[in-house]
N, C-alpha and C. Protein backbone atom coordinates (compact mmCIF):
# COMPACT_ATOMS: atom_id res chain seq x y z
N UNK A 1 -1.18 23.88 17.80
CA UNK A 1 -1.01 23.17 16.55
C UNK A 1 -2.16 23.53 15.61
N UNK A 2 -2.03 23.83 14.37
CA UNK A 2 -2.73 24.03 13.48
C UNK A 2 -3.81 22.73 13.10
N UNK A 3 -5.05 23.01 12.57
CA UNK A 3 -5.73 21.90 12.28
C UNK A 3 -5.42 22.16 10.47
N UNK A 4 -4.66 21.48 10.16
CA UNK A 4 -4.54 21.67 8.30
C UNK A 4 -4.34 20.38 7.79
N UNK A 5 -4.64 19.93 6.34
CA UNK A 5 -5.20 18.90 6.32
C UNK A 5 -4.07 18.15 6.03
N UNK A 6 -3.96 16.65 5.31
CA UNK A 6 -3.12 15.82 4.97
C UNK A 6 -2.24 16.39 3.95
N UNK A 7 -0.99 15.70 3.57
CA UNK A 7 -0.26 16.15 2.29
C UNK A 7 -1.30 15.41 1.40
N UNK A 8 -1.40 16.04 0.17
CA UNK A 8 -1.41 15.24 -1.05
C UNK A 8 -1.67 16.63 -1.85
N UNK A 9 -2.67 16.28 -2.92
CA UNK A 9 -2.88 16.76 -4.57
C UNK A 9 -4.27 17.52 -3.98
N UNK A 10 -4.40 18.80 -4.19
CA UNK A 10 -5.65 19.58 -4.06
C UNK A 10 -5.98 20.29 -4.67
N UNK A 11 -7.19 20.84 -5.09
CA UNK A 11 -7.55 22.28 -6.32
C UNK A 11 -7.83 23.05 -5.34
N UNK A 12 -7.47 24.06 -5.39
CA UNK A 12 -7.73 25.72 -4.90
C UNK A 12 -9.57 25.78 -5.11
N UNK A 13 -9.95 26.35 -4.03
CA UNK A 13 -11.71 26.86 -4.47
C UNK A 13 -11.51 27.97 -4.52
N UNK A 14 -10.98 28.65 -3.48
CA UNK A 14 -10.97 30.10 -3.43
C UNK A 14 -9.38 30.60 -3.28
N UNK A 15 -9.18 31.90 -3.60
CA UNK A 15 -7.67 32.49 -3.64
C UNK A 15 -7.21 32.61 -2.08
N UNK A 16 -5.54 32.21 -2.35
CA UNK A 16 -5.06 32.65 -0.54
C UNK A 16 -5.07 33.69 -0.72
N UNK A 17 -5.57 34.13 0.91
CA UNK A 17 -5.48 35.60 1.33
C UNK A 17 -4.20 36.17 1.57
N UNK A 18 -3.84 36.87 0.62
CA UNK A 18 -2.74 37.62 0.69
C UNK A 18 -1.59 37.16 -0.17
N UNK A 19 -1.84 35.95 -1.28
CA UNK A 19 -0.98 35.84 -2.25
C UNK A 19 -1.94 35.23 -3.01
N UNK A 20 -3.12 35.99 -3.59
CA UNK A 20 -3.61 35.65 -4.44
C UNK A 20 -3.69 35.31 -5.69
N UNK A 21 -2.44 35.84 -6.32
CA UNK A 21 -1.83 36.09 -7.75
C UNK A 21 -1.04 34.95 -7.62
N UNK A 22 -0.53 34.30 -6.69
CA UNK A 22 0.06 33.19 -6.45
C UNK A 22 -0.27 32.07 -6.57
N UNK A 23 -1.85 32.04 -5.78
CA UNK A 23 -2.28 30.98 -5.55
C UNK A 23 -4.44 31.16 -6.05
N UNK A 24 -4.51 31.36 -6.81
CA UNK A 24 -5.83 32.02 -7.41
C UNK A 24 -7.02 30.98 -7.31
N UNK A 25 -7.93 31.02 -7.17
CA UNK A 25 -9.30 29.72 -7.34
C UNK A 25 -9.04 29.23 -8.57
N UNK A 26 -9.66 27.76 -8.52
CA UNK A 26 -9.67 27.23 -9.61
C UNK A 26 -7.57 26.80 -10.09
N UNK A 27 -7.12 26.29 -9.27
CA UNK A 27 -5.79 25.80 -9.28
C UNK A 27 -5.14 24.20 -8.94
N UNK A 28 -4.36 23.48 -9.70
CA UNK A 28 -3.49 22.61 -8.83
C UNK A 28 -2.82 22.76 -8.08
N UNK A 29 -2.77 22.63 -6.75
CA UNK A 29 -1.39 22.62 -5.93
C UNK A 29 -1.26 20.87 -5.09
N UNK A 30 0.17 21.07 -4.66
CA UNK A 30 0.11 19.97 -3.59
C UNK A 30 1.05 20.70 -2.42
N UNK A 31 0.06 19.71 -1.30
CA UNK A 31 0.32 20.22 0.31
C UNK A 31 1.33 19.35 0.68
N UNK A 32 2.29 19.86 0.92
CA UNK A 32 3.54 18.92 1.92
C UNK A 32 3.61 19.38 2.54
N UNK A 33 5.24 18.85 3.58
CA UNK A 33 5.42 18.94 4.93
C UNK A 33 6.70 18.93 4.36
N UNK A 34 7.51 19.99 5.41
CA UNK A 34 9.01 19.42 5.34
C UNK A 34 8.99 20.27 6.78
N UNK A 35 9.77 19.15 7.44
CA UNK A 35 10.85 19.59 8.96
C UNK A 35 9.37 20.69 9.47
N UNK A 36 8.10 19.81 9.65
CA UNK A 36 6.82 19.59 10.27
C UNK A 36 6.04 21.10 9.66
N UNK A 37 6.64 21.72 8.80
CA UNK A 37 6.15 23.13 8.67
C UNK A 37 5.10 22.78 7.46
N UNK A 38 4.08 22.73 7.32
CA UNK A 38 3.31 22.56 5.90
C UNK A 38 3.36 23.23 4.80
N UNK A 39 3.48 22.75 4.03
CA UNK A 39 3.24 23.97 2.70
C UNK A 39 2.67 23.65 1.55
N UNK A 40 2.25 24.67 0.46
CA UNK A 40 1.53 24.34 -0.76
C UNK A 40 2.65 25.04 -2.02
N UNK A 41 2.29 24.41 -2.95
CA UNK A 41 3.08 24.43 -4.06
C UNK A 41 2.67 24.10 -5.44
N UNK A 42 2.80 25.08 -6.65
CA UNK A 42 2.00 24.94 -7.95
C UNK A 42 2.89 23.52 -8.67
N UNK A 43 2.29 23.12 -9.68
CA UNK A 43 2.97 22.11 -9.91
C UNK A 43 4.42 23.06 -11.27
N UNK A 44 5.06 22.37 -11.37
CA UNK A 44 6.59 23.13 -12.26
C UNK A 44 6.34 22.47 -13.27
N UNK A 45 6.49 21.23 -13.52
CA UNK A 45 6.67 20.67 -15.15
C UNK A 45 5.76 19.31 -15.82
N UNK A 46 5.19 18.78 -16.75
CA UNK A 46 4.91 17.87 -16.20
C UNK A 46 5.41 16.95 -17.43
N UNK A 47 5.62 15.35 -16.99
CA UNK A 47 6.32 14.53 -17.46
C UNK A 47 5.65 13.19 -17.75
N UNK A 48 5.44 12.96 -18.62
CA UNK A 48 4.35 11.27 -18.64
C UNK A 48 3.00 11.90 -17.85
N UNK A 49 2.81 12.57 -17.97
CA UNK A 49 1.15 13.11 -17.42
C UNK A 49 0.85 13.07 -16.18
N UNK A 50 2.54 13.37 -15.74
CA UNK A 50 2.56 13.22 -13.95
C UNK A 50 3.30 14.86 -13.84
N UNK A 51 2.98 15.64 -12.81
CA UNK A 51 3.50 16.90 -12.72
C UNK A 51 4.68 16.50 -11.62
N UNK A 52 5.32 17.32 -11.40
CA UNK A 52 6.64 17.65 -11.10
C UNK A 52 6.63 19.24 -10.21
N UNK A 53 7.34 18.39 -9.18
CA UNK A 53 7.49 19.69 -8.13
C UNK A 53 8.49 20.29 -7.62
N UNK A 54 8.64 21.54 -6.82
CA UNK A 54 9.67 22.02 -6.97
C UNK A 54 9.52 22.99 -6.20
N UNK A 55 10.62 24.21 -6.49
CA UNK A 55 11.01 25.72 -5.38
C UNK A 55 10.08 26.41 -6.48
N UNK A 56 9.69 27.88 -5.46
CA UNK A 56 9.20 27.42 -4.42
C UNK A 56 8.28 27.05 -3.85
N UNK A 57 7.97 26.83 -2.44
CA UNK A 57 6.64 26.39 -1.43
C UNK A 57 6.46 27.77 -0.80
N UNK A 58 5.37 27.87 -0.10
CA UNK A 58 5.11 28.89 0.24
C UNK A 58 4.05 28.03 1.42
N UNK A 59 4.50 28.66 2.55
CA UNK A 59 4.08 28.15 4.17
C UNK A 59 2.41 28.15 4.21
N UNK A 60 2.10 26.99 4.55
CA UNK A 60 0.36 26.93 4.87
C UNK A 60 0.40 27.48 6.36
N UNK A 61 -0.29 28.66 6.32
CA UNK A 61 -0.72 28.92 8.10
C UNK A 61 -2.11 29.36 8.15
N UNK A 62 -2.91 29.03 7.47
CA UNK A 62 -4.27 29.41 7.64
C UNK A 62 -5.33 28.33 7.39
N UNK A 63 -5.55 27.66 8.41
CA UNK A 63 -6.71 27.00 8.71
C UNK A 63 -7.91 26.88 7.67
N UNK A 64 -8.80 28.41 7.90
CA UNK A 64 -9.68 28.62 7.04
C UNK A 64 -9.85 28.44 5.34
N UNK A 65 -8.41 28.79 4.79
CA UNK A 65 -8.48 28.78 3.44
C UNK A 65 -8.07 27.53 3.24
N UNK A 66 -7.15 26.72 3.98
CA UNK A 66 -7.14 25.17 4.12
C UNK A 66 -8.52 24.56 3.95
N UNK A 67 -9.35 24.79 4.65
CA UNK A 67 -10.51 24.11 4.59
C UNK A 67 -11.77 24.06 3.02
N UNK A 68 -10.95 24.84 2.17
CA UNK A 68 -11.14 25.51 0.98
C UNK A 68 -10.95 24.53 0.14
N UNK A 69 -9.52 23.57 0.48
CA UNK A 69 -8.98 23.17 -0.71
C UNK A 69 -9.77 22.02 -0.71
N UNK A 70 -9.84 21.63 -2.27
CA UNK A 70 -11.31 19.98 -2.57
C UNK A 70 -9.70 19.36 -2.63
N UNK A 71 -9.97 18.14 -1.70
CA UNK A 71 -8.99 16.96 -2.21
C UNK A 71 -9.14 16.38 -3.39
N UNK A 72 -7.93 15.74 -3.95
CA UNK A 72 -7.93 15.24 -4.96
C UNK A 72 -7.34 13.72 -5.06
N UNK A 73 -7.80 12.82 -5.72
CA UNK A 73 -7.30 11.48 -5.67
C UNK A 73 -5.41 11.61 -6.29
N UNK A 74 -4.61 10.83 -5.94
CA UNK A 74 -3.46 10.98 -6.28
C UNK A 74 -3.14 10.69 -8.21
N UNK A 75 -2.11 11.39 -8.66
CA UNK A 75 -2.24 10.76 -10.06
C UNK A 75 -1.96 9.24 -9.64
N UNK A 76 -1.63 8.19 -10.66
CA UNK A 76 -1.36 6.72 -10.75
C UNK A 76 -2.19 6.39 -11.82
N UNK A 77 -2.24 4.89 -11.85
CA UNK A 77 -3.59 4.06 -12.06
C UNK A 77 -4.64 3.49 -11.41
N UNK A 78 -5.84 3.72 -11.87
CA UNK A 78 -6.60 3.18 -11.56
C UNK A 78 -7.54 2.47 -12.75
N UNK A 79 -8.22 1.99 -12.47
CA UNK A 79 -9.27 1.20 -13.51
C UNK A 79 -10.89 2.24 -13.47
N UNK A 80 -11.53 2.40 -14.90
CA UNK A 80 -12.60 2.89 -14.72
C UNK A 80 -13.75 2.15 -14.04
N UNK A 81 -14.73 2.81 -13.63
CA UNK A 81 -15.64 1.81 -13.02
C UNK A 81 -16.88 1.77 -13.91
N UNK A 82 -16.93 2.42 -15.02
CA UNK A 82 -18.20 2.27 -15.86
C UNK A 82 -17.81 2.81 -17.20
N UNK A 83 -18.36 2.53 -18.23
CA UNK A 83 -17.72 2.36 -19.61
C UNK A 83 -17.65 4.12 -20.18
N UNK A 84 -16.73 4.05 -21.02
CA UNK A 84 -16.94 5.76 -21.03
C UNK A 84 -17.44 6.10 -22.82
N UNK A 85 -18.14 6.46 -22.93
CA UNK A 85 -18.33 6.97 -24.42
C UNK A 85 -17.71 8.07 -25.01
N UNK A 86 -17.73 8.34 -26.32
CA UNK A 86 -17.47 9.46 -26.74
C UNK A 86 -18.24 10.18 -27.97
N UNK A 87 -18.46 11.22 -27.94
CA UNK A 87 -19.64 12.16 -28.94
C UNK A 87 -19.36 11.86 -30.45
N UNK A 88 -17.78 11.37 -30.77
CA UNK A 88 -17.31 10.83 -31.87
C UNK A 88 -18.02 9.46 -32.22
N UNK A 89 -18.16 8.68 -30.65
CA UNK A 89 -18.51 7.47 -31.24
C UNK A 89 -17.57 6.68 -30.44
N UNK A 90 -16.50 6.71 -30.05
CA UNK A 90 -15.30 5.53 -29.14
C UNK A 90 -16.00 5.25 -28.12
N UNK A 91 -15.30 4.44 -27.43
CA UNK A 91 -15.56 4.12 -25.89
C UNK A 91 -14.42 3.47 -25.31
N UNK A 92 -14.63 3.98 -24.25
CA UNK A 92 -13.55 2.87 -23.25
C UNK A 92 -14.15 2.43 -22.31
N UNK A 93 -14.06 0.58 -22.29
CA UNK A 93 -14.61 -0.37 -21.40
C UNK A 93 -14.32 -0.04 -20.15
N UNK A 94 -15.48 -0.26 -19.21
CA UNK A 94 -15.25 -0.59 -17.90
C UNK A 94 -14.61 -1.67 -17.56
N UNK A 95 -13.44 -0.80 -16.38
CA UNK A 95 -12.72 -1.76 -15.69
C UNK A 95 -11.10 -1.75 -16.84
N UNK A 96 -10.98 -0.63 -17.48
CA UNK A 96 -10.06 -0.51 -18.61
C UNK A 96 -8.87 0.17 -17.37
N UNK A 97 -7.90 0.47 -17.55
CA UNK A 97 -6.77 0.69 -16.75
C UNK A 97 -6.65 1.66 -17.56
N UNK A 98 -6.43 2.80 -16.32
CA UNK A 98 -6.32 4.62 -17.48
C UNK A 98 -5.24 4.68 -15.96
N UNK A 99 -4.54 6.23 -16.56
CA UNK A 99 -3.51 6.74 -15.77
C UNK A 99 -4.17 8.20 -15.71
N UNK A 100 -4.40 8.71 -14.10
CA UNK A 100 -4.92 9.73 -14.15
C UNK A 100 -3.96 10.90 -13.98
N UNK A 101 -4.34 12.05 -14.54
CA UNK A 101 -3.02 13.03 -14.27
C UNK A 101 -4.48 14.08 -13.85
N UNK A 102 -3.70 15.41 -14.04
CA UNK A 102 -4.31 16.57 -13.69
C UNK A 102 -3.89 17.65 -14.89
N UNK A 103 -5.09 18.31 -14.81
CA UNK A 103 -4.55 19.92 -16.15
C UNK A 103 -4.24 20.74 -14.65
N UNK A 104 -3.27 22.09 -14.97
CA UNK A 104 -2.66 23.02 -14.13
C UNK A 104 -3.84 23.53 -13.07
N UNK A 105 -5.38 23.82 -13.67
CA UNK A 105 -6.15 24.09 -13.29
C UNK A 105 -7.04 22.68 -12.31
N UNK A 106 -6.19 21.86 -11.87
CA UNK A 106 -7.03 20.79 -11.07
C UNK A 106 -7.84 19.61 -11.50
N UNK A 107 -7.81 19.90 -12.76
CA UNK A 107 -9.24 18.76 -13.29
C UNK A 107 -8.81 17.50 -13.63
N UNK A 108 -9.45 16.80 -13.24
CA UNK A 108 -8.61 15.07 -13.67
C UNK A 108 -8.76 14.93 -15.54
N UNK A 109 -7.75 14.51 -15.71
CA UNK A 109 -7.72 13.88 -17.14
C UNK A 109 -7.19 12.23 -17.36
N UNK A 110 -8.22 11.91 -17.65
CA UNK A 110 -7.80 9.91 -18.02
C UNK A 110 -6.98 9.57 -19.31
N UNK A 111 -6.06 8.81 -19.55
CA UNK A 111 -5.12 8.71 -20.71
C UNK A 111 -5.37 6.38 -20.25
N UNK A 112 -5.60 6.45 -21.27
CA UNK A 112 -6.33 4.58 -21.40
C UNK A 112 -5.08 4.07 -21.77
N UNK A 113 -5.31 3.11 -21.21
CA UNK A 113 -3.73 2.51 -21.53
C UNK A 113 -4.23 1.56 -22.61
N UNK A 114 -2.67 1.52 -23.40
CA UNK A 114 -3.13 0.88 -24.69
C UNK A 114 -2.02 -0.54 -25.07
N UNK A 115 -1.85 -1.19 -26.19
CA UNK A 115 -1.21 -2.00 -26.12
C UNK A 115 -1.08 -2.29 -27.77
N UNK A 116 0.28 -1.56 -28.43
CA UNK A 116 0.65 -1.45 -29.22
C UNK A 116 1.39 -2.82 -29.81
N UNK A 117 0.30 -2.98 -31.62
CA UNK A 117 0.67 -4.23 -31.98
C UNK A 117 2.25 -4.49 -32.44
N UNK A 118 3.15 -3.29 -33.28
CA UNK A 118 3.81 -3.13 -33.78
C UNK A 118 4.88 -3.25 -32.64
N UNK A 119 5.09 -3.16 -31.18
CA UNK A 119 5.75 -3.62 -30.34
C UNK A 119 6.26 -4.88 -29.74
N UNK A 120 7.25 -5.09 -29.69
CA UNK A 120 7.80 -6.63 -29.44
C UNK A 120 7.78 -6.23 -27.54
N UNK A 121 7.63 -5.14 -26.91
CA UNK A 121 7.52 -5.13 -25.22
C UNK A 121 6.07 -5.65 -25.06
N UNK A 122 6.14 -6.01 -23.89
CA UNK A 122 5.14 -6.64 -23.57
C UNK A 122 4.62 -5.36 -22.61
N UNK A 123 4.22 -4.47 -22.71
CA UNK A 123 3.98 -3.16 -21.97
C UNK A 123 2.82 -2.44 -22.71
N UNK A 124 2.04 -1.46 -21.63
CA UNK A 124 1.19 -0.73 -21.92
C UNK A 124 1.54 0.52 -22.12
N UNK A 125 1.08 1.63 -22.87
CA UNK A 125 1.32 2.74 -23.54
C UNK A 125 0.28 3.95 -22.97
N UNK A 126 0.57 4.68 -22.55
CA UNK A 126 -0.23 5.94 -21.87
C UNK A 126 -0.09 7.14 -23.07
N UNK A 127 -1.25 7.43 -23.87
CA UNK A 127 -1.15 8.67 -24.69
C UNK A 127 -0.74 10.22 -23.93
N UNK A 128 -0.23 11.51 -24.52
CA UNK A 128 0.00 12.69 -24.32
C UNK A 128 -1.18 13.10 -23.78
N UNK A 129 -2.41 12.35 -24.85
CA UNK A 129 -3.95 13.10 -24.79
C UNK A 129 -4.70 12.10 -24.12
N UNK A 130 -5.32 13.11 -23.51
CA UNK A 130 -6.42 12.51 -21.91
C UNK A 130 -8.01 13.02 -22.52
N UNK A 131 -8.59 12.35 -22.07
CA UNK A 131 -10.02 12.88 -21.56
C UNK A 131 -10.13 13.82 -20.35
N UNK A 132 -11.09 14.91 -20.42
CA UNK A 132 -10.97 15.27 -18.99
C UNK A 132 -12.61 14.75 -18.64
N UNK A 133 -12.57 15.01 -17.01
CA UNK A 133 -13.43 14.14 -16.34
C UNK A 133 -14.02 15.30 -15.09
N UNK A 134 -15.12 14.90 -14.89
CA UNK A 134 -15.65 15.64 -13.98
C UNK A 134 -15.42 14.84 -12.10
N UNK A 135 -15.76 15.35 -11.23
CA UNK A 135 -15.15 15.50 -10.02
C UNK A 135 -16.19 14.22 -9.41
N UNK A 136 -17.20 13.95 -10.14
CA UNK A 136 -17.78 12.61 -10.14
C UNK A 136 -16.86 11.21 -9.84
N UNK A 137 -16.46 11.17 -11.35
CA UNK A 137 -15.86 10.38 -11.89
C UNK A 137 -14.17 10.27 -10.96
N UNK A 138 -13.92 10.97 -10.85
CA UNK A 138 -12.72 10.57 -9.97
C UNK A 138 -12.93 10.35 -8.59
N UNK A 139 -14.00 10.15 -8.08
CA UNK A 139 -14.27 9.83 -6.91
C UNK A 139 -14.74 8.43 -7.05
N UNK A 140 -15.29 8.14 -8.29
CA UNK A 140 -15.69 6.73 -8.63
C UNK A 140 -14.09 5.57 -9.22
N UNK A 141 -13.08 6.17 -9.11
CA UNK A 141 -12.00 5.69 -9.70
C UNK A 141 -11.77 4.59 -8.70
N UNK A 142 -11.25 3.65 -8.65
CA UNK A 142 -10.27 2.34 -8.17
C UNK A 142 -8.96 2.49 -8.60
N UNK A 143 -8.33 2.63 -7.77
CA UNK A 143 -6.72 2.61 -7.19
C UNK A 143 -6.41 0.98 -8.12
N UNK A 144 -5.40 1.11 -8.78
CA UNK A 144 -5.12 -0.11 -9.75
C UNK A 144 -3.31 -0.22 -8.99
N UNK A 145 -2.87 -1.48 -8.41
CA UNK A 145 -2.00 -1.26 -8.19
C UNK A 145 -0.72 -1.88 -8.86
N UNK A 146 -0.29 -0.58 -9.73
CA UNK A 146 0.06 -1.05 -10.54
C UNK A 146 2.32 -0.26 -10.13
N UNK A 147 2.63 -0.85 -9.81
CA UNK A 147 3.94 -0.33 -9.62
C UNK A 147 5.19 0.12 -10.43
N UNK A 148 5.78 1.60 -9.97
CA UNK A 148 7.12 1.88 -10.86
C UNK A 148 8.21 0.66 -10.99
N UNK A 149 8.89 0.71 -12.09
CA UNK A 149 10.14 -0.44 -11.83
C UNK A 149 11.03 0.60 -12.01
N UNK A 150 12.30 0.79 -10.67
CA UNK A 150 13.45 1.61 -11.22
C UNK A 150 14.09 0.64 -12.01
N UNK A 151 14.75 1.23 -13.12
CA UNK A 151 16.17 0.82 -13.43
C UNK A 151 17.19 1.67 -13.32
């Protein structure tokens, strides 16, 4: 049995050996499993600042370059844990509820949730445009549990 790591959301450090053009340093992918075989996969589209996955995967069998990939916290919400400034002059309070996504290249980006006066919903609003964030800061994030509603 292979030692390879959990499914989730990972950045590439270094290129796979032998589909490098595929899978290059400095990348998003996510690691699944289907019918116990592992695999990694670029993200396809992305939608509300959540990416979207798809054909194809391409089989994890190497240990070593596994051990490569930096985990990454899942997109969702979470709440910041310390106030964030900006060179303009804004800020966003600690403990503010942001939705984290990812750019193609791995890096977390925060989008603050907002709460539009001109709205009769009683709902929060996630902008197109994010902050991006260093690998700090998403390790300092809190999981906000905040749930999909199907309709």
């Amino acid at each position: 049995m292979l030692d390879l790591p959990d499914p989730g959301l990972y950045r590439t450090t270094a290129a796979m050996p032998g589909n490098e053009a595929g899978f290059p340093a400095g990348v998003l992918v996510y690691l699944g499993e289907k019918n116990g075989q592992k695999f990694v996969v670029r993200p396809g589209r992305n939608t509300n600042n959540r990416w979207l996955w798809g054909d194809p995967t391409t089989p994890l069998r190497s240990p070593t370059w596994a051990k490569t990939l930096r985990h990454l916290p899942a997109e969702g919400y979470y709440v910041l844990p310390e106030e964030l400034r900006f060179e303009s002059g804004g800020r966003w309070l600690k403990n503010a509820i942001v939705q984290l996504g990812y750019s193609a290249e791995g890096r977390g980006i925060l989008f603050v949730a907002e709460q539009r006066d001109t709205s009769s919903d009683n709902a929060l609003y996630f902008s197109d445009r994010g902050m991006i964030v260093d690998d700090g800061m998403l390790d300092r994030l809190t999981w906000a549990p905040i749930l999909p509603i199907r309709q």
